[in-house]
Protein backbone atom coordinates (compact mmCIF):
# COMPACT_ATOMS: atom_id res chain seq x y z
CA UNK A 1 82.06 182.65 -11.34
CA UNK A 2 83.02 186.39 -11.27
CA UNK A 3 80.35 189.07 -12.12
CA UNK A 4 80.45 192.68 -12.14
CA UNK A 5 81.88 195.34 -9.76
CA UNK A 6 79.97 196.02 -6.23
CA UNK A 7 79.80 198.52 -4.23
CA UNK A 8 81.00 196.59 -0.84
CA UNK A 9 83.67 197.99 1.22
CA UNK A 10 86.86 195.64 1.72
CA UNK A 11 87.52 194.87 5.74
CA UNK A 12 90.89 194.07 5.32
CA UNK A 13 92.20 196.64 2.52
CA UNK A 14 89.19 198.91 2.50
CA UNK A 15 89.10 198.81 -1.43
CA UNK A 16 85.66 200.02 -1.97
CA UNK A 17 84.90 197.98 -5.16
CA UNK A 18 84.83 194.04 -4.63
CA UNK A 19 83.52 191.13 -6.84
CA UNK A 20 80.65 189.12 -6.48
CA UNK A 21 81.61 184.99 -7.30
CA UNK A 22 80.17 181.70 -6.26
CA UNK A 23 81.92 179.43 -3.73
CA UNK A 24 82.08 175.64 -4.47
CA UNK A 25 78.93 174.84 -2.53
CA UNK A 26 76.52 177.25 -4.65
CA UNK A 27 77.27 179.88 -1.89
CA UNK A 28 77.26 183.42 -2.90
CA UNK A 29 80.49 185.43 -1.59
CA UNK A 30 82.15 188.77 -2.35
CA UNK A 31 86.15 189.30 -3.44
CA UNK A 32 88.30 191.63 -2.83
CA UNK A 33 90.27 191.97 -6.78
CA UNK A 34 93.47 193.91 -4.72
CA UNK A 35 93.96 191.82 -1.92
CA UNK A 36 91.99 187.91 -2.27
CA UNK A 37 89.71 188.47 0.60
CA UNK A 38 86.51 186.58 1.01
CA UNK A 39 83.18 187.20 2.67
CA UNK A 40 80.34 185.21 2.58
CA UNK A 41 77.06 187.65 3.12
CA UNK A 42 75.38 185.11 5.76
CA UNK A 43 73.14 186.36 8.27
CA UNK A 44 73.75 183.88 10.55
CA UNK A 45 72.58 183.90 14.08
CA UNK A 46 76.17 182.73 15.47
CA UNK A 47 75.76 181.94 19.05
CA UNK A 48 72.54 179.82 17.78
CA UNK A 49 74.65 177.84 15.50
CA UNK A 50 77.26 177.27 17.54
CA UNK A 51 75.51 176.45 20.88
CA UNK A 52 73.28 173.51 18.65
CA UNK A 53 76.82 172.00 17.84
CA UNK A 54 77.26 171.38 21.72
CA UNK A 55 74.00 169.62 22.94
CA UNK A 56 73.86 166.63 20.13
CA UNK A 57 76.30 164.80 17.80
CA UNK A 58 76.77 164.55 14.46
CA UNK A 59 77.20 168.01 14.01
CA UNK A 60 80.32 168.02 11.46
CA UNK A 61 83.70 166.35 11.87
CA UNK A 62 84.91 168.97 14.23
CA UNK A 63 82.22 169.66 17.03
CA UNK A 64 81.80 165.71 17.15
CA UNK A 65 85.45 165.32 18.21
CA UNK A 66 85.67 168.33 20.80
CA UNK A 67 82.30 166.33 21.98
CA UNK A 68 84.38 163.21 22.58
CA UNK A 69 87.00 165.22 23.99
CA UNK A 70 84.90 166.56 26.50
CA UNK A 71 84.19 163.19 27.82
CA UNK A 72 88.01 161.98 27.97
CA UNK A 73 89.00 165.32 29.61
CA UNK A 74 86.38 165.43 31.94
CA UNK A 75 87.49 162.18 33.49
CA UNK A 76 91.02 163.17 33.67
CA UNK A 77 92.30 161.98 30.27
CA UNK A 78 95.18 163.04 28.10
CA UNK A 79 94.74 166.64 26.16
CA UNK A 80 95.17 165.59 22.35
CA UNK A 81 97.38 168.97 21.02
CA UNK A 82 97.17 170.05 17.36
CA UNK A 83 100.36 170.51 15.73
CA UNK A 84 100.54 174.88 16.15
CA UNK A 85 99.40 174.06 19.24
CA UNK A 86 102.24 172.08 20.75
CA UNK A 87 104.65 174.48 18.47
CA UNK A 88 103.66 177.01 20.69
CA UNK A 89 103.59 175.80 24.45
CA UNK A 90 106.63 174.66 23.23
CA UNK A 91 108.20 178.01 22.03
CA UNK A 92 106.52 180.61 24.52
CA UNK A 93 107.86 180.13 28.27
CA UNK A 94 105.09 181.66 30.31
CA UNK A 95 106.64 184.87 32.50
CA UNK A 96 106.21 185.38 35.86
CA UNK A 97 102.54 185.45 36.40
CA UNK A 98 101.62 185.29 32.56
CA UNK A 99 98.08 185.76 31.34
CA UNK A 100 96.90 184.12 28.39
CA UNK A 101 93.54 184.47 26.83
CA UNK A 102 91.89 182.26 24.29
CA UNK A 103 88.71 183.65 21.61
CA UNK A 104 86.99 180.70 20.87
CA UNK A 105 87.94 178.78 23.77
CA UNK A 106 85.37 175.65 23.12
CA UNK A 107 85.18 173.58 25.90
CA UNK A 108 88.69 174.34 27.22
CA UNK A 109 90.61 172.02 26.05
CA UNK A 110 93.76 174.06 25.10
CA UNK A 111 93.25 176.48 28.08
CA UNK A 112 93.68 173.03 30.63
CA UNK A 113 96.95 172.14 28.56
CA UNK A 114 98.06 175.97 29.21
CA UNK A 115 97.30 175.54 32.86
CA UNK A 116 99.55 172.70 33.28
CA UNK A 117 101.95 174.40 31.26
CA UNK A 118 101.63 177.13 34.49
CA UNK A 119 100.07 179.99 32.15
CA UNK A 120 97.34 182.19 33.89
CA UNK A 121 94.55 181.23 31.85
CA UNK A 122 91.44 183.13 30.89
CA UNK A 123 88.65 182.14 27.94
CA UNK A 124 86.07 183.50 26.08
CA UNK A 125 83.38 181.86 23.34
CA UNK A 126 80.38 182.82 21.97
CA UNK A 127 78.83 179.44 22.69
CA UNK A 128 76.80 179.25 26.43
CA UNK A 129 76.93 175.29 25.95
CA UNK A 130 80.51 175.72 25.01
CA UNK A 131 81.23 177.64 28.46
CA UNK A 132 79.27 175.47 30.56
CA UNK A 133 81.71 172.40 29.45
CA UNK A 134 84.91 174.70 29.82
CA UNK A 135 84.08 175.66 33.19
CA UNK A 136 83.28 171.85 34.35
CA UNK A 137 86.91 170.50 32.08
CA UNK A 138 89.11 173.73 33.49
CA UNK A 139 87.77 174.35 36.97
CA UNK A 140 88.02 177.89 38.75
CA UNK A 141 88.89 179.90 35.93
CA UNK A 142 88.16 182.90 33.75
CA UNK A 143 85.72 181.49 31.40
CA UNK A 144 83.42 184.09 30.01
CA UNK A 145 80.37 183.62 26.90
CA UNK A 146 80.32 186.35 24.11
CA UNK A 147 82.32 188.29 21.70
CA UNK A 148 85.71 190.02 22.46
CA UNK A 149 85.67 193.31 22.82
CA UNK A 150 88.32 196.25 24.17
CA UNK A 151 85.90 195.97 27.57
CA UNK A 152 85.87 192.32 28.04
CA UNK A 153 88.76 192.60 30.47
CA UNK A 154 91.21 196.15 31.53
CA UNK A 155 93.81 196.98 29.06
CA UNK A 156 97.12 195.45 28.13
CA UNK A 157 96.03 192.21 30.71
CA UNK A 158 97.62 189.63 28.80
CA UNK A 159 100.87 188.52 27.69
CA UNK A 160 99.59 186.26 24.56
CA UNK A 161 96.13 186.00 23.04
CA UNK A 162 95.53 183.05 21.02
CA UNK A 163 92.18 182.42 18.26
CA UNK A 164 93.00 178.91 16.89
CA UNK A 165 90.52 178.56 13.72
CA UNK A 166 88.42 181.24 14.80
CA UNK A 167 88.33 184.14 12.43
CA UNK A 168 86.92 182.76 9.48
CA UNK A 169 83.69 182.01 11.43
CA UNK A 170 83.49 185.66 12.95
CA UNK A 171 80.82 188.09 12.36
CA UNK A 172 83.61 191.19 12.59
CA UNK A 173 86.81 189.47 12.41
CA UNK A 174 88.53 193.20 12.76
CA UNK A 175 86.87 194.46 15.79
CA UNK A 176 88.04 190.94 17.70
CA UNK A 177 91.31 192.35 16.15
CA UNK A 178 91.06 195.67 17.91
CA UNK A 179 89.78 194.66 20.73
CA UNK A 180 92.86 192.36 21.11
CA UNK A 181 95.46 195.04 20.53
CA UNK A 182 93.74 196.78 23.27
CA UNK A 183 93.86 194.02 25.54
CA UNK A 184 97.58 192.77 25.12
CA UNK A 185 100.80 194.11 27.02
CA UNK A 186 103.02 196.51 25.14
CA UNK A 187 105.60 193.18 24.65
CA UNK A 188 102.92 191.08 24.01
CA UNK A 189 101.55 188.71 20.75
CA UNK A 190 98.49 187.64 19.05
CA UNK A 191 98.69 184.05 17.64
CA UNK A 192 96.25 182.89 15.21
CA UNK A 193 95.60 180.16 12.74
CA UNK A 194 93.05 180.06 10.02
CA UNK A 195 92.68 178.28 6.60
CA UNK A 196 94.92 179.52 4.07
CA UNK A 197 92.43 180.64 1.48
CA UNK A 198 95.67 180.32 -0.85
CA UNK A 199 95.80 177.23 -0.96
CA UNK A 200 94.29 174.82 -3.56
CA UNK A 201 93.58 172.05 -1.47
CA UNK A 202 91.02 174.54 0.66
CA UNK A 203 89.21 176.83 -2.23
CA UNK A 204 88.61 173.07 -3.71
CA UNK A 205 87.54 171.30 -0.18
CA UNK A 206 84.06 170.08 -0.77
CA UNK A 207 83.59 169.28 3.27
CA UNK A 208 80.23 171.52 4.15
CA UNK A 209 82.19 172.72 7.38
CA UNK A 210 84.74 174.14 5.45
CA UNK A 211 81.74 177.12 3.99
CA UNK A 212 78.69 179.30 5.37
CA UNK A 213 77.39 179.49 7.60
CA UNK A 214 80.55 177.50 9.17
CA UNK A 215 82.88 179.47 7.51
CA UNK A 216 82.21 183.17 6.57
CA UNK A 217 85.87 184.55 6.41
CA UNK A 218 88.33 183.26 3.63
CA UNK A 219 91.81 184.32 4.43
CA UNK A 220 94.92 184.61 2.18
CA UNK A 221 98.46 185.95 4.09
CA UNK A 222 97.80 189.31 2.23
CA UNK A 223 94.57 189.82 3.22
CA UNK A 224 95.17 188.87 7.26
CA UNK A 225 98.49 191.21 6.94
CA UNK A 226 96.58 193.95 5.67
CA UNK A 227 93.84 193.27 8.02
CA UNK A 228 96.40 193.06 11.09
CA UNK A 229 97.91 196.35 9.79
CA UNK A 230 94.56 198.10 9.83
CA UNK A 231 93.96 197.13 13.80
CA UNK A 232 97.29 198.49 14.62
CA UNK A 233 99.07 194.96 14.79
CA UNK A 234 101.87 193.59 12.55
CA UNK A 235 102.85 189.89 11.28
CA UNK A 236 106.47 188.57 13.01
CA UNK A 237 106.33 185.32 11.68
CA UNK A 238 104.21 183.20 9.74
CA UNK A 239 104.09 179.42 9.56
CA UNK A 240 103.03 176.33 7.30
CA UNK A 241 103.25 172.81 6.86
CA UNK A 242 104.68 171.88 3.49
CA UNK A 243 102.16 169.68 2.55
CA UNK A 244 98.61 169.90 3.21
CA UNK A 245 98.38 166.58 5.19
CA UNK A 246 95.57 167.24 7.90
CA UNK A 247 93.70 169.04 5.96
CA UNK A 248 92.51 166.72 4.25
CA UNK A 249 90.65 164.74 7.25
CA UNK A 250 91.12 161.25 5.12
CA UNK A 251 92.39 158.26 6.91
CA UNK A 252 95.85 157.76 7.27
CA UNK A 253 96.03 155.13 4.44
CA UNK A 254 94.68 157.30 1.41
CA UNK A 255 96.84 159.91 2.51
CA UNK A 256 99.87 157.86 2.30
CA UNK A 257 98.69 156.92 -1.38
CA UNK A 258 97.80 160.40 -2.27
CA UNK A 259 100.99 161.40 -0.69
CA UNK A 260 103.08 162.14 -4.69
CA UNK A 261 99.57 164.54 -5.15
CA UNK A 262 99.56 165.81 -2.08
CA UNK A 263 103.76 166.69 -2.07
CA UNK A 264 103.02 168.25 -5.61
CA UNK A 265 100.47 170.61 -4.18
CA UNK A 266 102.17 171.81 -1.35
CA UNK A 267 105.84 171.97 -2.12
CA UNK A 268 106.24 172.02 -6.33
CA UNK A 269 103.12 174.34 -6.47
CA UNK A 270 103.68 175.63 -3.47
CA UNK A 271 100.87 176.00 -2.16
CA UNK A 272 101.92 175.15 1.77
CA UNK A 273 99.86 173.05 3.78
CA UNK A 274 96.55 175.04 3.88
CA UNK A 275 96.82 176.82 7.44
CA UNK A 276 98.42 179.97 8.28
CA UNK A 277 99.91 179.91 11.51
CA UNK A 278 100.62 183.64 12.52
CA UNK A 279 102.35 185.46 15.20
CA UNK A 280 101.40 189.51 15.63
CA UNK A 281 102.69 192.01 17.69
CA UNK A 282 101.56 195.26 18.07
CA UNK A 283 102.52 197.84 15.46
């Protein structure tokens, strides 16, 4: 529920009035009225949080499974891709010598599949426990613990950065920004995904991952454009799924019969398949 005016600067379009509202889970939140973005005002202690996800289970849906993939991985099993994932070994040809970084590297799971895929990997995450099970899955290379900044390695070192669902759970989402433009070659691209905070299906997902102090970001394609803009990067291309099919984390057999709902959302309403997918290059 809406109330009145605040006084709380905008990150993305630095409007200087924003709204206060509730999110579905009773948490309190500001809105930006030009451009949709939303903040949670959590003061989380973020490298707590996220290091207690890696030392026991039954943390949430997601740090369970990169638990279990830990274990496969670290005897020499299969790397399981996600969908943007694959899109993009599969598009971007590493060049001779190319660098890639990864914010929010976890325990390394995508940086082993960019080894073998001959990219020059290097990885940084806020979590210690997190780095400690990168370095043991992706032996002998760059894996660093803390937050991105312009300093974290010399300028223009990499040919792509990559933060898969990272952003939303960033203290300063636009310094990781800036400090990314700083760090990628003149010809080079930042590819990100996030929740589409456009979409039905997520402003209605009643999973307590999906909101603080998980989630403190809530991104619409405006919002992350603007946002971009303001770090001195710009959107090339932006991606969906038409229907918001993994989202949903359901078995595969209630998604099949909530398929006609789930078609209605995403391609009569038009509402996508709740994940942006974006490619930035540098203004």
């Amino acid at each position: 529920m809406n109330s009145e005016l605040q006084n709380n600067r905008c990150n993305a379009c630095g409007a200087e009035k924003t709204l206060q509202i509730v999110l579905p889970l009773g948490h309190q939140a500001n809105e930006c009225p030009q451009c949709g973005l939303v903040w949670s005002n959590s003061n989380t202690c973020f490298d707590q949080l996220y290091n207690s996800v890696y030392k026991k289970k039954d943390c949430g849906f997601t740090y369970d499974s990169y638990l279990q993939s830990y274990e496969r991985l670290k005897c020499g099993g299969h790397v399981n891709l996600i969908w943007f994932e694959k899109a993009f070994l599969e598009r971007k040809i590493p060049p001779s010598n190319g660098r890639l970084l990864e914010v929010g590297c976890s325990i390394g799971r995508f940086l082993l599949a960019c080894k073998k895929a001959k990219w020059n990997v290097s990885g940084i995450d806020i979590s210690e426990e997190a780095v400690k099970l990168a370095r043991q899955v992706v032996p002998d290379i760059d894996v660093r613990c803390g937050v991105l900044t312009a300093e974290s390695w010399p300028a223009e070192a990499f040919h792509s950065i990559v933060a898969w669902e990272v952003i939303e759970h960033m203290e300063n989402p636009f310094e990781m920004l800036c400090a990314a433009r700083k760090l990628l070659r003149p010809e080079g691209e930042l590819v990100l995904s996030t929740p589409d905070w456009g979409s039905w299906f997520i402003r209605h997902n009643l999973k307590e991952s999906y909101w603080p102090p998980i989630h403190v970001w809530f991104i619409t394609e405006k919002s992350l454009s603007l946002l971009l803009k303001r770090a001195g990067l710009k959107i090339v291309s932006v991606q969906r799924k038409p229907i918001p099919w993994g989202e949903t984390y359901w078995s595969k057999w209630k998604r099949i019969l909530a398929l006609p709902w789930l078609m209605w959302l995403g391609i009569v309403l038009r509402q996508g398949g709740g994940r942006l997918i974006v490619i930035a290059k540098k203004a």
